[in-house]
C-alpha atoms as a PDB file:
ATOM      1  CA  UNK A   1      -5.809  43.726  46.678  1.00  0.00           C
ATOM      2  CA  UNK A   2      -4.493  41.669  49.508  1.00  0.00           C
ATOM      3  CA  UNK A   3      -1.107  41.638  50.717  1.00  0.00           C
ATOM      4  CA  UNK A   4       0.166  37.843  50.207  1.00  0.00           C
ATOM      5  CA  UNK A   5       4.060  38.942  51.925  1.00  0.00           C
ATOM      6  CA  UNK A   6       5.607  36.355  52.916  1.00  0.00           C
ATOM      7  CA  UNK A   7       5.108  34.655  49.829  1.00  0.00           C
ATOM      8  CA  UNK A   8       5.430  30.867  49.991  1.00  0.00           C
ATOM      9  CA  UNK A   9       3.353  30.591  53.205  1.00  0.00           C
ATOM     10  CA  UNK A  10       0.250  30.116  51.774  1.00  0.00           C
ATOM     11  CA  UNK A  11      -1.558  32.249  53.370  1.00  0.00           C
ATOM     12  CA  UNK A  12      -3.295  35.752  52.849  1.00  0.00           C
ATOM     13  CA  UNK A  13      -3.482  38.627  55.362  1.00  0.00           C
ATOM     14  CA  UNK A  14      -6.637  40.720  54.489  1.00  0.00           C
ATOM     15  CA  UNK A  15      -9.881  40.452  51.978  1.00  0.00           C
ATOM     16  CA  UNK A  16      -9.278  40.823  48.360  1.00  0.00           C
ATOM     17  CA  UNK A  17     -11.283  43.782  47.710  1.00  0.00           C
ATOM     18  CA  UNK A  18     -13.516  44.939  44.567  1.00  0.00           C
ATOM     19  CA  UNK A  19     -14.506  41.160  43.987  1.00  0.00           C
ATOM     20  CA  UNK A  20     -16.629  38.430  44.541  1.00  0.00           C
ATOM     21  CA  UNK A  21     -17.671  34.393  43.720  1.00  0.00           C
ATOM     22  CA  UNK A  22     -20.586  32.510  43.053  1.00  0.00           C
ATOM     23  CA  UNK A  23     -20.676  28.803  42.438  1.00  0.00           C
ATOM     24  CA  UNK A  24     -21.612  27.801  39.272  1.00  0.00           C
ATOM     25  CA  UNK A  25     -23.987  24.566  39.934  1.00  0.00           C
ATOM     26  CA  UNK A  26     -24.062  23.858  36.126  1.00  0.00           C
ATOM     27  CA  UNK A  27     -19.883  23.451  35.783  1.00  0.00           C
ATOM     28  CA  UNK A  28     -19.655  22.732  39.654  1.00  0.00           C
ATOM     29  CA  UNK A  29     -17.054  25.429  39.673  1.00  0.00           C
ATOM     30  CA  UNK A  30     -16.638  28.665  41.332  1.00  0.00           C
ATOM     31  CA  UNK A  31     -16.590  31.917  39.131  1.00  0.00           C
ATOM     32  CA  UNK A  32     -14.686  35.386  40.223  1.00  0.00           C
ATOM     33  CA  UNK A  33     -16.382  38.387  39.524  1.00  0.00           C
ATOM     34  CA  UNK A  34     -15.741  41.973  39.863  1.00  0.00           C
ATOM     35  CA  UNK A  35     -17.719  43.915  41.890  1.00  0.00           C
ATOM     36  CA  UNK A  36     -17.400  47.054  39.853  1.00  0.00           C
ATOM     37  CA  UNK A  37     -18.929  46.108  36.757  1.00  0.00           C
ATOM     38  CA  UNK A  38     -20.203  42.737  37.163  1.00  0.00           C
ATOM     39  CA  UNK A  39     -17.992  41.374  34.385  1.00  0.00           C
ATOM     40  CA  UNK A  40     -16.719  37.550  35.034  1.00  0.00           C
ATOM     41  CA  UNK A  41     -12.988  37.551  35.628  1.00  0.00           C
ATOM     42  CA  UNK A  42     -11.655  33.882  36.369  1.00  0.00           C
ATOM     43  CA  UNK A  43     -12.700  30.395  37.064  1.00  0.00           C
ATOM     44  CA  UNK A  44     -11.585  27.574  39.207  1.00  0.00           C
ATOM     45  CA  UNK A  45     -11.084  24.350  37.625  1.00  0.00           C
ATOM     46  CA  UNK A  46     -10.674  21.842  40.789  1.00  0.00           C
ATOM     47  CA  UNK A  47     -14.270  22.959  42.284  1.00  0.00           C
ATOM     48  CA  UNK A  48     -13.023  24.764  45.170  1.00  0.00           C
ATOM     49  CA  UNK A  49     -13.560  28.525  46.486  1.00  0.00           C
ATOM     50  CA  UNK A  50     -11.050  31.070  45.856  1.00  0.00           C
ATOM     51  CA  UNK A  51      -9.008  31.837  49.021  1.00  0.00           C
ATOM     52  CA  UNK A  52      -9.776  35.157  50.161  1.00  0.00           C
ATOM     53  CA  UNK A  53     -12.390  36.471  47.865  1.00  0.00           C
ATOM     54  CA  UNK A  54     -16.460  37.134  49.796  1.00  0.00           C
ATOM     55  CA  UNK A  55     -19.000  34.626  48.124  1.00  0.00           C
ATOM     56  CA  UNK A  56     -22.103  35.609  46.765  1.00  0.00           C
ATOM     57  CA  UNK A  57     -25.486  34.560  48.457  1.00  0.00           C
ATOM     58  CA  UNK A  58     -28.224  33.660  46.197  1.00  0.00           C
ATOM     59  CA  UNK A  59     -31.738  35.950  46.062  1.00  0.00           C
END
């Protein structure tokens, strides 16, 4: 995972590893997965792109 030190900065130093995102056009929201086994993790409810985290490009 990334290193988030010092916390309250808002900011992240490094990728988040072992996961990804797609947008989700249906919901309009953005959907974590992990890269391992597929398997959804998390979803954003205000629409916008986890911080950190590669995005998936459609096919």
């Amino acid at each position: 995972m990334a290193k988030n030190a010092p916390i309250g900065d808002n900011a992240r130093r490094g990728a988040v590893r072992d996961r990804s995102q797609a947008f989700n056009p249906t919901t309009q929201t953005w959907t974590k997965r992990d890269a391992g086994n597929g398997q959804f993790m998390d979803q954003k409810k205000d629409g916008e792109p986890f911080k950190g985290v590669r995005k998936e490009h459609k096919k």
